[in-house]
C-alpha atoms as a PDB file:
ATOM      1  CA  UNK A   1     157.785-116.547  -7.391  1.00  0.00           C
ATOM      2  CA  UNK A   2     159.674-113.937  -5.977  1.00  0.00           C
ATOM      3  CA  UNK A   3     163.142-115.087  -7.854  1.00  0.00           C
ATOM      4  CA  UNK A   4     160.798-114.545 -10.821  1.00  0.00           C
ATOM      5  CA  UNK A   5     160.013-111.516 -10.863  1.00  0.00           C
ATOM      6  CA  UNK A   6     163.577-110.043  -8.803  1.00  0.00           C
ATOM      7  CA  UNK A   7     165.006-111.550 -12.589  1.00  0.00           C
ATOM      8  CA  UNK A   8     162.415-110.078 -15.152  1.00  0.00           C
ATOM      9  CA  UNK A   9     162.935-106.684 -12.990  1.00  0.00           C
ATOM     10  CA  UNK A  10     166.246-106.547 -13.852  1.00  0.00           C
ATOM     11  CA  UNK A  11     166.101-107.274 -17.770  1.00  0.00           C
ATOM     12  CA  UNK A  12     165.903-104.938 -20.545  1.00  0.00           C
ATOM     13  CA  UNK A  13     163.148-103.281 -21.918  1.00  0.00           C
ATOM     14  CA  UNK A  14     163.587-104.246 -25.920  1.00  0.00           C
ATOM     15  CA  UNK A  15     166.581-106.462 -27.862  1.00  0.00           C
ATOM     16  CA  UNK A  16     167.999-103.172 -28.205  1.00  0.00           C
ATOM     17  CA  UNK A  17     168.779-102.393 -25.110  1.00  0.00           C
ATOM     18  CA  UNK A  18     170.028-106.016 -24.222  1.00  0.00           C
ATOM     19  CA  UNK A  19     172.230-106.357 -27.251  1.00  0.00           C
ATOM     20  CA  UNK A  20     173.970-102.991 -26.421  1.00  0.00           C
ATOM     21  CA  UNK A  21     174.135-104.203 -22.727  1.00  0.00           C
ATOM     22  CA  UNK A  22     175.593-107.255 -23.546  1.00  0.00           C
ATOM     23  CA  UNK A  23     178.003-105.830 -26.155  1.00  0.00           C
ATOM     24  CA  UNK A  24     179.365-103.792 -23.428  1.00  0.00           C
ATOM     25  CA  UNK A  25     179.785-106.535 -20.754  1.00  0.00           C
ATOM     26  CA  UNK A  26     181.717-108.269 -23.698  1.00  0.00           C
ATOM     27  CA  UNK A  27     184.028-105.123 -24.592  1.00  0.00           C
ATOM     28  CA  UNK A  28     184.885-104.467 -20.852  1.00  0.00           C
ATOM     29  CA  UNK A  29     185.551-108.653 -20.705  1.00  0.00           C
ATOM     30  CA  UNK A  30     187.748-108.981 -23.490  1.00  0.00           C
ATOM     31  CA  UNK A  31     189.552-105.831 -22.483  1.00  0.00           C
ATOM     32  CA  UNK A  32     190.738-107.612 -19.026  1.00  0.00           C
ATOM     33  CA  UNK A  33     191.848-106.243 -15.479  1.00  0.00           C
ATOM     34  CA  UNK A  34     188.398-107.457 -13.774  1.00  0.00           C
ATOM     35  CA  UNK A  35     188.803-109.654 -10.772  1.00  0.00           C
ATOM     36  CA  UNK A  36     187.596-112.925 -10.612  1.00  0.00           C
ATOM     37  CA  UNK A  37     184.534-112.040  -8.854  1.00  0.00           C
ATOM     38  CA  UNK A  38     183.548-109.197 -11.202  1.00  0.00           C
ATOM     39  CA  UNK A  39     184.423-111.342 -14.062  1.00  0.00           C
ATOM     40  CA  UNK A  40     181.780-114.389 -13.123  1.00  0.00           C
ATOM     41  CA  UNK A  41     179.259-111.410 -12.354  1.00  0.00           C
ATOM     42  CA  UNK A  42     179.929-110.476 -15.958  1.00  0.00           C
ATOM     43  CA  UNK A  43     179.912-113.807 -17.327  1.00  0.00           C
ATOM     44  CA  UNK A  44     176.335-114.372 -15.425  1.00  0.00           C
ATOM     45  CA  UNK A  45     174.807-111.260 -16.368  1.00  0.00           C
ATOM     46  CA  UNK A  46     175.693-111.983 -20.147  1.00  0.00           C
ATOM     47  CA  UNK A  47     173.592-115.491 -20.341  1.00  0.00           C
ATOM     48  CA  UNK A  48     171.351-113.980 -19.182  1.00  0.00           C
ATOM     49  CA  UNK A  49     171.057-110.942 -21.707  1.00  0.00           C
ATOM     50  CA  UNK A  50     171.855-113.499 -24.332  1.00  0.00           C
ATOM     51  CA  UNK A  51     168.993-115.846 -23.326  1.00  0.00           C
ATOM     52  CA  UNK A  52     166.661-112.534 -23.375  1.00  0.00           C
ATOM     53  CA  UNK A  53     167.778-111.269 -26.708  1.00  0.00           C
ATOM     54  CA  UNK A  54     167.543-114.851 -28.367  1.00  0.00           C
ATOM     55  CA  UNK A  55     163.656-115.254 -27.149  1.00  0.00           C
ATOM     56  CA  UNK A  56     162.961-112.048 -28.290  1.00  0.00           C
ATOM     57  CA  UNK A  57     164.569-113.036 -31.887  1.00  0.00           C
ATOM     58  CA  UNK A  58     162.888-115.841 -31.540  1.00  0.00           C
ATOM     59  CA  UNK A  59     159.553-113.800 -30.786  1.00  0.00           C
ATOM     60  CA  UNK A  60     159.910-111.933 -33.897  1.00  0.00           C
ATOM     61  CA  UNK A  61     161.044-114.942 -36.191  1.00  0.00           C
ATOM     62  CA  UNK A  62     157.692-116.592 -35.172  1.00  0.00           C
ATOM     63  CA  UNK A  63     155.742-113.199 -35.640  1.00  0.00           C
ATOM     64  CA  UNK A  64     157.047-113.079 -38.885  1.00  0.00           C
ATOM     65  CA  UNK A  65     156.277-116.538 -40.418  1.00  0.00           C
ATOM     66  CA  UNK A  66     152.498-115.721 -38.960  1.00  0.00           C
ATOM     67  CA  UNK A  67     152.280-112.628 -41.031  1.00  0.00           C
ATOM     68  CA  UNK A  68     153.872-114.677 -43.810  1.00  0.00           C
ATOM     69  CA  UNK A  69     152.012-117.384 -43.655  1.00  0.00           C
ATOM     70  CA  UNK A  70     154.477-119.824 -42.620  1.00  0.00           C
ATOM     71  CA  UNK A  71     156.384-119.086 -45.598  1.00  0.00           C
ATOM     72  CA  UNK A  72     159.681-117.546 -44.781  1.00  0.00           C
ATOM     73  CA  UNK A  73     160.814-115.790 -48.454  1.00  0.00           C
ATOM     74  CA  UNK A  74     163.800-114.642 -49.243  1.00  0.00           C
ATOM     75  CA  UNK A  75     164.563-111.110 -49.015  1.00  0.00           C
ATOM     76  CA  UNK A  76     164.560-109.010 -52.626  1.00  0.00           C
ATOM     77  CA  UNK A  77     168.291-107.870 -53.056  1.00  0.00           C
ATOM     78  CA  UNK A  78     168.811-104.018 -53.108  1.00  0.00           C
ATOM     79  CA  UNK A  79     169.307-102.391 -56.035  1.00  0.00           C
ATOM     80  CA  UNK A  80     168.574-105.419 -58.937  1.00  0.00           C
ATOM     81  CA  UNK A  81     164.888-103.733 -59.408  1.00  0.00           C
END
C-alpha cells in the first residue's frame, strides 16, 4: 500500500505536465553524457510517465465515445465549410 501511494505521489498532475516531463527526459537522453546509473533512472522514470499519459489518453478516448454515444465521428476538416 505504501509503494502505492510513494508512486502516485510522484506523478504528474494532468497529461500536460507528463508529456512535457517526459519530452524532457527524452531530449536530455538522446543528447548523451549521462552515466549509466542516471541513464536507467531516466529510462525508469519515462515508462512510467508514458504509462500515465497513455491512461489518461485512454481516459479521455473513453470519455469521449460516452458523450458520443459510442460513435467515434470523424472530425469536420477546417476550412471546407
Amino acid at each position: 500500500m505504501a509503494k502505492a501511494a510513494a508512486k502516485s505521489a510522484n506523478l504528474p498532475d494532468n497529461f500536460e505536465q507528463g508529456l512535457a516531463e517526459l519530452e524532457a527526459l527524452i531530449a536530455q537522453m538522446e543528447a548523451g553524457g549521462q552515466a549509466l546509473d542516471a541513464s536507467l533512472l531516466a529510462f525508469s522514470r519515462g515508462t512510467e510517465l508514458l504509462r500515465f499519459c497513455e491512461s489518461k489518453l485512454s481516459a479521455a478516448e473513453q470519455q469521449v465515445r460516452l458523450l458520443e454515444g459510442g460513435e467515434l465521428k470523424p472530425m469536420p476538416k477546417m476550412g471546407t465549410e
